[in-house]
C-alpha atoms as a PDB file:
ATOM      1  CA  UNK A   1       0.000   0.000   0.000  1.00  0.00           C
ATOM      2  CA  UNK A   2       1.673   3.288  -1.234  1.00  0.00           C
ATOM      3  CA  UNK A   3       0.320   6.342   1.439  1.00  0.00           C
ATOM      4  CA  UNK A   4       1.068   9.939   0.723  1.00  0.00           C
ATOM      5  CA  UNK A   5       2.115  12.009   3.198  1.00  0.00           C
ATOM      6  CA  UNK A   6       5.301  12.921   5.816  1.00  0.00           C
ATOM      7  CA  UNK A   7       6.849  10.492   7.494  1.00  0.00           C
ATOM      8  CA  UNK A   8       5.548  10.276  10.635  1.00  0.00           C
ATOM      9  CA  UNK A   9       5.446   7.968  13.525  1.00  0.00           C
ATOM     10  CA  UNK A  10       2.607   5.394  15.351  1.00  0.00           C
ATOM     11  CA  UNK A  11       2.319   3.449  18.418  1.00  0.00           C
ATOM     12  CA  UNK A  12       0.321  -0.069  18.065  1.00  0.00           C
ATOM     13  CA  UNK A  13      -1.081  -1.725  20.665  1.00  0.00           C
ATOM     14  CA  UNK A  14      -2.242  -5.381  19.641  1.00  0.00           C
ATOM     15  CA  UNK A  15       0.390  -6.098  17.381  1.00  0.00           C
ATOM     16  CA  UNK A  16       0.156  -9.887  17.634  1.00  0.00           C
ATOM     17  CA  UNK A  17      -3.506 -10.272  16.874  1.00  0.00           C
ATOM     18  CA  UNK A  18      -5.707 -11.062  14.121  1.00  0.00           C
ATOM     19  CA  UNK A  19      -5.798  -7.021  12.620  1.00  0.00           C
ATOM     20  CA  UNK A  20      -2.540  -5.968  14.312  1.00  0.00           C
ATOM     21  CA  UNK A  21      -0.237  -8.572  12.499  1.00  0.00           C
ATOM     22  CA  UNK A  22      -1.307  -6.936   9.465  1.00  0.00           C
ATOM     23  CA  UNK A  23      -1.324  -3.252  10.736  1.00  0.00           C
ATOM     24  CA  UNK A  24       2.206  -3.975  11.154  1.00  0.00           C
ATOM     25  CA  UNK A  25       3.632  -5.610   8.003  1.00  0.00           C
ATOM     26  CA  UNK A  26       1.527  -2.926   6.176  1.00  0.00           C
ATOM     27  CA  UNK A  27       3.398  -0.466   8.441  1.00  0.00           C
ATOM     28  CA  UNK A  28       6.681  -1.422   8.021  1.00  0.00           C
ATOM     29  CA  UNK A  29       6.418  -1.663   4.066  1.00  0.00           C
ATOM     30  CA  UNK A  30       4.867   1.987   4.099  1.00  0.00           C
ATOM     31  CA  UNK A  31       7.723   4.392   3.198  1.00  0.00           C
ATOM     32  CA  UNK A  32       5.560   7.382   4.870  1.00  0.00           C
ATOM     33  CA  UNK A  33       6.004   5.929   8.676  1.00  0.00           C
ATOM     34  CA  UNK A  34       9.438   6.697   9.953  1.00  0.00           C
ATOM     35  CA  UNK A  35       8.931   4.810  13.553  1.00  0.00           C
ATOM     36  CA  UNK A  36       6.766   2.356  14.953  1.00  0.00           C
ATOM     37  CA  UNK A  37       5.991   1.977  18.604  1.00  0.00           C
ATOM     38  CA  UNK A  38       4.553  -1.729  20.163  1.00  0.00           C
ATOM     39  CA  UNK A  39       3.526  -1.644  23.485  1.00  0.00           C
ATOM     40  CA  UNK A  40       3.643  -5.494  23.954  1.00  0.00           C
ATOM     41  CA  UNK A  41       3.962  -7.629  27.004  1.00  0.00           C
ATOM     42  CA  UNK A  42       6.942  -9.375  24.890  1.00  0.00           C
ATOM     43  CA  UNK A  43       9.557  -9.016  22.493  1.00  0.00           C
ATOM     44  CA  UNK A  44       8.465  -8.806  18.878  1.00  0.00           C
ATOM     45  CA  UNK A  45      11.617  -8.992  17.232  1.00  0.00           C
ATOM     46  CA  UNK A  46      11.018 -12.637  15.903  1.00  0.00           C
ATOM     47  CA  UNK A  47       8.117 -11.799  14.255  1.00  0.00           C
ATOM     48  CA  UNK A  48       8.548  -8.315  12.860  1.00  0.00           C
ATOM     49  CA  UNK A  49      12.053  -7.501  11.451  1.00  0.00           C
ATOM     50  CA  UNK A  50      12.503  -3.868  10.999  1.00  0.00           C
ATOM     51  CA  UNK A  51      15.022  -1.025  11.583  1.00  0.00           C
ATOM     52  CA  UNK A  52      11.908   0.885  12.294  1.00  0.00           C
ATOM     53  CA  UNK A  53      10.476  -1.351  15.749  1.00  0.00           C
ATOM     54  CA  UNK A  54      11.014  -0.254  18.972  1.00  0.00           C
ATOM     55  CA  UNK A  55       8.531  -2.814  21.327  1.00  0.00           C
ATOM     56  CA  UNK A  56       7.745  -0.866  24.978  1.00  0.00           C
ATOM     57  CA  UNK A  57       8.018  -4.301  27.492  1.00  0.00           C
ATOM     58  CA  UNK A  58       5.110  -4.194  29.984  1.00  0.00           C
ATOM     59  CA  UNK A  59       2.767  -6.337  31.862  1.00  0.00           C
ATOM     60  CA  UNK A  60      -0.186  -3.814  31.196  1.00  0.00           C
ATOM     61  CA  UNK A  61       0.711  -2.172  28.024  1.00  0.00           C
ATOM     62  CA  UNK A  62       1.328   1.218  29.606  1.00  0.00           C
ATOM     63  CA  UNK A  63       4.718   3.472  29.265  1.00  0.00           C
ATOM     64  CA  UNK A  64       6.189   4.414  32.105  1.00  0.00           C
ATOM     65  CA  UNK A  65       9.547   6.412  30.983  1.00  0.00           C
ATOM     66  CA  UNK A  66      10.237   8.227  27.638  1.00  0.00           C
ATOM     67  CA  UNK A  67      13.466   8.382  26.063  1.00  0.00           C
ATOM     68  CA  UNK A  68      13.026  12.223  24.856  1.00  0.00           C
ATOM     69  CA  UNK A  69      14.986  11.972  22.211  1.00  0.00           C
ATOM     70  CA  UNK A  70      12.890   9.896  20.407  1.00  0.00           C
ATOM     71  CA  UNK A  71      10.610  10.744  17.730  1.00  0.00           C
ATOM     72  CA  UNK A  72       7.051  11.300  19.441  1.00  0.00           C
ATOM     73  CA  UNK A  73       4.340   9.254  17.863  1.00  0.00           C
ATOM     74  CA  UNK A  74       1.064  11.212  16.424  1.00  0.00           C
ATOM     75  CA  UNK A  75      -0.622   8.431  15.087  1.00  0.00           C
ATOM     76  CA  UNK A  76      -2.183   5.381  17.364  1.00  0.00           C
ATOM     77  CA  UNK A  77      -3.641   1.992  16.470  1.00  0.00           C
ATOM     78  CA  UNK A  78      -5.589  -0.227  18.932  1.00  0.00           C
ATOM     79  CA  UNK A  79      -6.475  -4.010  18.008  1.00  0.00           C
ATOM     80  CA  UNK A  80      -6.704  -5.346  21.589  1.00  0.00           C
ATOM     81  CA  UNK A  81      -9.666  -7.657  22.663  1.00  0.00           C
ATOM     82  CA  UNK A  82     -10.595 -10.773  24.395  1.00  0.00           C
ATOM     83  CA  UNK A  83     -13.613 -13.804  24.515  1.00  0.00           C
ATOM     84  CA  UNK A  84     -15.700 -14.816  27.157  1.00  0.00           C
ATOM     85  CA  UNK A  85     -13.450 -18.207  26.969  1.00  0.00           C
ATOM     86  CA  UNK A  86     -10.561 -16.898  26.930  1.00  0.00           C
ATOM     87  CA  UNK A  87     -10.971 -14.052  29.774  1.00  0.00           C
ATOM     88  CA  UNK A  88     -12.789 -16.780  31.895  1.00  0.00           C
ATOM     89  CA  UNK A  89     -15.828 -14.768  32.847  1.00  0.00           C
ATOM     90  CA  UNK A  90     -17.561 -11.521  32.646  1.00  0.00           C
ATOM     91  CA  UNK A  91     -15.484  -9.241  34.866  1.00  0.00           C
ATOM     92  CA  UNK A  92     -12.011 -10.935  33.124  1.00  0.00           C
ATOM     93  CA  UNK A  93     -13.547  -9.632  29.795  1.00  0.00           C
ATOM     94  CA  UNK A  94     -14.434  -6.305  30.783  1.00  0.00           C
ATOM     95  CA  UNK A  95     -10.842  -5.935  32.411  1.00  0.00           C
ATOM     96  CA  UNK A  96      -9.801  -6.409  28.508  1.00  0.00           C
ATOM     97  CA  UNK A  97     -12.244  -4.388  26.363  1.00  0.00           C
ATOM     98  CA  UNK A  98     -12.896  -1.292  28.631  1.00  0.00           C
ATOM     99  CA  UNK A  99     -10.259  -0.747  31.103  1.00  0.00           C
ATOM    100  CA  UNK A 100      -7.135  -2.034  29.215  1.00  0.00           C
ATOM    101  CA  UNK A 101      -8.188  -0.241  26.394  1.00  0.00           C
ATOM    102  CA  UNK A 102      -9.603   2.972  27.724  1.00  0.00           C
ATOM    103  CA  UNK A 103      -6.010   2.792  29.931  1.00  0.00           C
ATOM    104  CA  UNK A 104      -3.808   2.459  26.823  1.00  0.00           C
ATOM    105  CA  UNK A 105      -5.997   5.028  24.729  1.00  0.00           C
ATOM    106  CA  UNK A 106      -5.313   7.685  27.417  1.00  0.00           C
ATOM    107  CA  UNK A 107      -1.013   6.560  27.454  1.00  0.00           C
ATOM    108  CA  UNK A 108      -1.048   7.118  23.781  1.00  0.00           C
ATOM    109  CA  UNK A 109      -2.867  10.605  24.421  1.00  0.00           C
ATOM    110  CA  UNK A 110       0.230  11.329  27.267  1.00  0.00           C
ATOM    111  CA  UNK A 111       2.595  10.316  24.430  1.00  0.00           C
ATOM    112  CA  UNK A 112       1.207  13.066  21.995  1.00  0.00           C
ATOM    113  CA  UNK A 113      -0.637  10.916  19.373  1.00  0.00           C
ATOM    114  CA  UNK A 114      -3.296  12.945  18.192  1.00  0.00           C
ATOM    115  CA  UNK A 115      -5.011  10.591  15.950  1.00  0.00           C
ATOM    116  CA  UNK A 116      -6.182   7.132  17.070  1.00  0.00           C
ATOM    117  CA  UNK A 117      -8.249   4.163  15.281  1.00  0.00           C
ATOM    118  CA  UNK A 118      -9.813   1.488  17.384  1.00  0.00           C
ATOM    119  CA  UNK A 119     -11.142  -1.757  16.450  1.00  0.00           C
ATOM    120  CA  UNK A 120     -14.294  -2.311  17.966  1.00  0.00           C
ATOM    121  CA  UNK A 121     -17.619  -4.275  17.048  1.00  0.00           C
ATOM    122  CA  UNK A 122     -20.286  -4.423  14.621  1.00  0.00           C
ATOM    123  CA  UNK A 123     -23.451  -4.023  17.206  1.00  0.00           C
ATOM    124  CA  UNK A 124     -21.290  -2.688  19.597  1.00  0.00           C
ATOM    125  CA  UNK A 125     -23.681  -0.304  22.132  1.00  0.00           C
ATOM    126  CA  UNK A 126     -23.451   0.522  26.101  1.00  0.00           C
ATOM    127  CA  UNK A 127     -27.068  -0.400  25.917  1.00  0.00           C
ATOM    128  CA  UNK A 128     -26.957  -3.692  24.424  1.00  0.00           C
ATOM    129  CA  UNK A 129     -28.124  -6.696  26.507  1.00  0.00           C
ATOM    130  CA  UNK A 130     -24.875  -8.639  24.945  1.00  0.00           C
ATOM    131  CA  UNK A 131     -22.425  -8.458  27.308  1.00  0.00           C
ATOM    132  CA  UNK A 132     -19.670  -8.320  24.761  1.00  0.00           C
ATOM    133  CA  UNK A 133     -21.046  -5.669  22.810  1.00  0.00           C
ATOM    134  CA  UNK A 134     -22.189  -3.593  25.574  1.00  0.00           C
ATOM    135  CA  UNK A 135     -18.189  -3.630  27.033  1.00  0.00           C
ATOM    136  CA  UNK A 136     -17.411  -2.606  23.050  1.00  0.00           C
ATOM    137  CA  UNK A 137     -19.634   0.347  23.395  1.00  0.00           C
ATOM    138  CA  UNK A 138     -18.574   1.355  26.615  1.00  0.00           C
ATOM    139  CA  UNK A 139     -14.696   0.967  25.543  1.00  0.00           C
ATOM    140  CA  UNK A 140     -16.184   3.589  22.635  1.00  0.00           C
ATOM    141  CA  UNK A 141     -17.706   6.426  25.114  1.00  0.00           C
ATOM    142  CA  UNK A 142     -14.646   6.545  27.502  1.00  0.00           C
ATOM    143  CA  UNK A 143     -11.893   6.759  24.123  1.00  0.00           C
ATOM    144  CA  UNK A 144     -14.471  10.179  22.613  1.00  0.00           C
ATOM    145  CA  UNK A 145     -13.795  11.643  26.118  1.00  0.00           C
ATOM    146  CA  UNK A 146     -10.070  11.519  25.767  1.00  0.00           C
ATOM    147  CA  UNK A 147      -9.876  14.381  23.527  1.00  0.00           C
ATOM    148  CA  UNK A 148      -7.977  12.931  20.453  1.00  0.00           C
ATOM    149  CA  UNK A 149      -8.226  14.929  17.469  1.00  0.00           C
ATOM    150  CA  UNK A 150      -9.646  12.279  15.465  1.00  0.00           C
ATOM    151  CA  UNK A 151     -11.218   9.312  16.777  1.00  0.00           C
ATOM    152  CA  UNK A 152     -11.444   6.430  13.977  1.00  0.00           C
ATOM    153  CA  UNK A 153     -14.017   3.538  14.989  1.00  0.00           C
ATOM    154  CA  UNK A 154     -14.044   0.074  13.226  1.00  0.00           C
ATOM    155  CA  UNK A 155     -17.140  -1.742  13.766  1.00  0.00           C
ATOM    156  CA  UNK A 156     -16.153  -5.129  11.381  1.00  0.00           C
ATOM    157  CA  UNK A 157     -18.652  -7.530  11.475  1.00  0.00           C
ATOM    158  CA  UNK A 158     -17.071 -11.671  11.428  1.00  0.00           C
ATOM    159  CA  UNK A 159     -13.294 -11.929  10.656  1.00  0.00           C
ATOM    160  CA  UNK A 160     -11.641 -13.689   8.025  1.00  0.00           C
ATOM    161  CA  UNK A 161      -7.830 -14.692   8.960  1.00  0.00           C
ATOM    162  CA  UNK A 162      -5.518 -17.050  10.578  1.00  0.00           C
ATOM    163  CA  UNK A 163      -5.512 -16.454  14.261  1.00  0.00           C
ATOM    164  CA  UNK A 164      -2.938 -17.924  16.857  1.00  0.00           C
ATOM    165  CA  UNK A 165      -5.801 -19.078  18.786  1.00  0.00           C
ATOM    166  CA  UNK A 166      -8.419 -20.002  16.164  1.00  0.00           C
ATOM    167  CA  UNK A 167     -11.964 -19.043  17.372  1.00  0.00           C
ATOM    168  CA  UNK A 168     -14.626 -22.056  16.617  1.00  0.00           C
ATOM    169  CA  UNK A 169     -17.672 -19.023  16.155  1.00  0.00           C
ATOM    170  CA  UNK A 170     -15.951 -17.244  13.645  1.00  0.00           C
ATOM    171  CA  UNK A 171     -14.781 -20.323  11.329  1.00  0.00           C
ATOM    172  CA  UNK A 172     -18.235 -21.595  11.835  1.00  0.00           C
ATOM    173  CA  UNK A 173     -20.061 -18.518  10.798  1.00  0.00           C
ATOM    174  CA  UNK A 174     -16.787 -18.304   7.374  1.00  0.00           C
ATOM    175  CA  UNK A 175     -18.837 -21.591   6.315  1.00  0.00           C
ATOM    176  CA  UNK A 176     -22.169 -20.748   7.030  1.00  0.00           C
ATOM    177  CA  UNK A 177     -22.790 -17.016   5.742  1.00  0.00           C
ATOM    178  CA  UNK A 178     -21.484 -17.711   1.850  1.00  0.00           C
ATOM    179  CA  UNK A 179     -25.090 -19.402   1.844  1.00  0.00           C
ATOM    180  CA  UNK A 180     -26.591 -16.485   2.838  1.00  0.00           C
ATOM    181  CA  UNK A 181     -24.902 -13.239   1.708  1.00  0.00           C
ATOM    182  CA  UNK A 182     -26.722 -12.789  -0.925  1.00  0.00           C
ATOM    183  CA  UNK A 183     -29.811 -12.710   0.878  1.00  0.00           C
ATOM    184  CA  UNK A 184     -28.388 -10.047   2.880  1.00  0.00           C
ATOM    185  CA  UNK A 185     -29.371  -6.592   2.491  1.00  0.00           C
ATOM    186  CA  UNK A 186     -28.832  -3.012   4.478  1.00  0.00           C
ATOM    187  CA  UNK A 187     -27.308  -3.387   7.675  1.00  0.00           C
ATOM    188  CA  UNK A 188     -27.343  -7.052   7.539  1.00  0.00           C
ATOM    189  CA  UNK A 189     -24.653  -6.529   4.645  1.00  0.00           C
ATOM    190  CA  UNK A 190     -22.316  -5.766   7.552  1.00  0.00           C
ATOM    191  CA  UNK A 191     -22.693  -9.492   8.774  1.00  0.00           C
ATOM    192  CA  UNK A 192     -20.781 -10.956   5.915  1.00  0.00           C
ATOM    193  CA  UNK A 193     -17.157 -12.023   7.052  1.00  0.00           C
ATOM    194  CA  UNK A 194     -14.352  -9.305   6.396  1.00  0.00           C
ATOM    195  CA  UNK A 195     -10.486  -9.791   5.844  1.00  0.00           C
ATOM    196  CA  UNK A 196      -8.660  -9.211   8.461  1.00  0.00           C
ATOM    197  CA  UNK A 197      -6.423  -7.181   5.820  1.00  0.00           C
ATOM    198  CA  UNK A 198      -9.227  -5.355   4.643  1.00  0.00           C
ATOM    199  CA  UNK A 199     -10.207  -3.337   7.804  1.00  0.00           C
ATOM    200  CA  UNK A 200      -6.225  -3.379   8.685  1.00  0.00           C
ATOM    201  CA  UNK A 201      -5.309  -1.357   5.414  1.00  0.00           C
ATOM    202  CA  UNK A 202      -9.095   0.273   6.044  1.00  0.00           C
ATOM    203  CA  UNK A 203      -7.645   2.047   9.577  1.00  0.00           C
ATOM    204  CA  UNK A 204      -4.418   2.823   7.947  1.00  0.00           C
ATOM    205  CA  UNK A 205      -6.312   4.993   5.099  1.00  0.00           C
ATOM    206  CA  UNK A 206      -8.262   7.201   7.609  1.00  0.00           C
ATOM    207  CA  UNK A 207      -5.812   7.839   9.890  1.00  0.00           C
ATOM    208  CA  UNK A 208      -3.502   9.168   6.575  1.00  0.00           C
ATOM    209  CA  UNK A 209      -6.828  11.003   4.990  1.00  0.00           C
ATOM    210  CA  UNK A 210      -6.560  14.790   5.250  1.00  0.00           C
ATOM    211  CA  UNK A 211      -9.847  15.412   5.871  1.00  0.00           C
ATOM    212  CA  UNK A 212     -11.534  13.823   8.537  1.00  0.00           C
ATOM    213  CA  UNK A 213     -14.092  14.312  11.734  1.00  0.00           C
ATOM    214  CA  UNK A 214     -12.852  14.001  14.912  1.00  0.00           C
ATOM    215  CA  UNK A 215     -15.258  10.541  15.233  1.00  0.00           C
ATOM    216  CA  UNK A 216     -15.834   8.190  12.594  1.00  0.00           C
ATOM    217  CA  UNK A 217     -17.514   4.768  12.965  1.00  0.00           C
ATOM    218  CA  UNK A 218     -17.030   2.420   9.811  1.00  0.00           C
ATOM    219  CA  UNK A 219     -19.090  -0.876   9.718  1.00  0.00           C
ATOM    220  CA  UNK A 220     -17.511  -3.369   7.433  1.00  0.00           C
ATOM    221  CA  UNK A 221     -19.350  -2.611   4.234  1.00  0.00           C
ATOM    222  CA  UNK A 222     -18.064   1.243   4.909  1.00  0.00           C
ATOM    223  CA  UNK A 223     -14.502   0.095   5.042  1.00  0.00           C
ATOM    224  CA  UNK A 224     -14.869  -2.091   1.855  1.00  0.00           C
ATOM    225  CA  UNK A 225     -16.047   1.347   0.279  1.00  0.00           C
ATOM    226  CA  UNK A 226     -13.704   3.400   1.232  1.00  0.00           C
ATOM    227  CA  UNK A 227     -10.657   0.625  -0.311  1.00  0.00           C
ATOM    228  CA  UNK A 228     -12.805   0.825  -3.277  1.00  0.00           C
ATOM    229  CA  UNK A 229     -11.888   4.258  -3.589  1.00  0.00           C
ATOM    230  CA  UNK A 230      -8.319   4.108  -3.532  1.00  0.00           C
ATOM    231  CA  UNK A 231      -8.265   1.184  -5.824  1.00  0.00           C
END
C-alpha cells in the first residue's frame, strides 16, 4: 500500500492479533512511517524484522519512561480484545475491552498521538443486553472523552484470517454465511465475514486522509467502500 504524506510515527497496541499482524507488516512496508511503537507484554523482534520497531516491554501495556529523544508518535492503532473463553468470565472480559483499552488510549494521548483508530464491534452499544457488545460500546464512550483529534471507529462484522488461537464461532459462521450473503441486504450486509487485511489497510487509510471528523464509525461494508476508492 503506497500512502502519501510525511513520514511520521505510530504506536500499536495489539500487534500480535488477528488485525494488528497486518497493521504492522503494512506499516513497516509503508515508506511514509518513519517509527513504529509496540507496546507489547513481549519481544516482537522474531516476528517483525525492521530497523523501524522499537517494542515498549510491559505487563499492562502502559509506558512508564520516555526516552526524549525519540521521535514522538502522532498516530495510534488499537487491536486489543478478548472472549468470554478466553478471559474466563464476565469481569475478566471487561478488564480487557474497557479498562485495558480505555487505559492504553489515554497513554497514547500522554505520548502526543493525536489521531487514534480502534477496532471495535459491529453491534457494539453501552445499551446492548450482549455483554460483549455492551463492554465494546462502553470501551467507545470513555476513548471520545479523551480528547484525540480524530477518533477512527471500526465496527467489522465476522473476521476472516488465521488467528494464533483459532476461534470455533468465527470459522463456523466463514462456512455458514457464503449461503446467505446474498440474501443479505442493508445493515445485515455488515454481517458478511471481512479480511482481516481489509479493515487493517481500512484504519491505515483514515488515519492518513486529510480530511476527517474528529469521530468516525465504519461498519464493514463502509470500510470495503472506502478501499474501493483508492483502488
Amino acid at each position: 500500500m503506497n500512502i502519501l504524506g510525511d513520514k511520521t510515527s505510530v504506536v500499536v497496541a495489539g500487534a500480535t492479533g488477528l488485525i494488528g499482524h497486518h497493521v504492522m507488516t503494512l506499516l513497516i512496508d509503508e515508506p511514509a512511517i518513519e517509527k513504529i511503537y509496540a507496546l507489547s507484554r513481549r519481544p516482537l523482534d522474531s516476528q517483525f524484522h525492521s530497523h523501524k520497531l522499537t517494542t515498549l516491554i510491559h505487563n499492562d501495556l502502559q509506558v512508564t519512561s520516555w526516552d526524549e529523544t525519540k521521535t514522538p508518535p502522532t498516530l495510534g492503532i488499537i487491536c486489543l480484545g478478548t472472549t468470554m473463553k478466553k478471559a474466563g468470565s464476565k469481569e475478566a472480559l471487561r478488564k480487557v475491552d474497557v479498562e485495558l483499552v480505555t487505559q492504553v488510549a489515554q497513554s497514547m494521548k500522554l505520548l502526543g498521538v493525536q489521531r487514534l483508530a480502534v477496532v471495535s464491534s459491529f453491534g457494539a452499544s453501552p445499551a446492548s443486553y450482549s455483554h460483549y457488545l455492551r463492554c465494546k460500546g462502553q470501551m467507545e464512550q470513555n476513548l471520545k472523552r479523551i480528547g484525540f483529534q480524530q477518533l477512527f471507529i471500526a465496527r467489522p462484522g465476522p473476521l476472516i484470517g488465521e488467528r494464533e488461537e483459532p476461534r470455533a464461532d468465527e470459522k463456523c459462521l466463514q462456512r455458514i454465511f457464503p449461503l446467505f450473503a446474498p440474501l443479505m441486504f442493508g445493515q445485515f450486509k455488515n454481517l458478511r465475514p471481512i479480511q482481516s487485511k481489509a479493515v487493517a489497510r481500512a484504519i491505515l487509510f483514515k488515519l492518513f486522509e486529510n480530511n476527517f471528523s474528529q469521530v468516525e464509525i465504519y461498519s464493514s461494508t463502509d470500510m470495503l467502500n472506502l478501499l474501493a476508492k483508492y483502488h
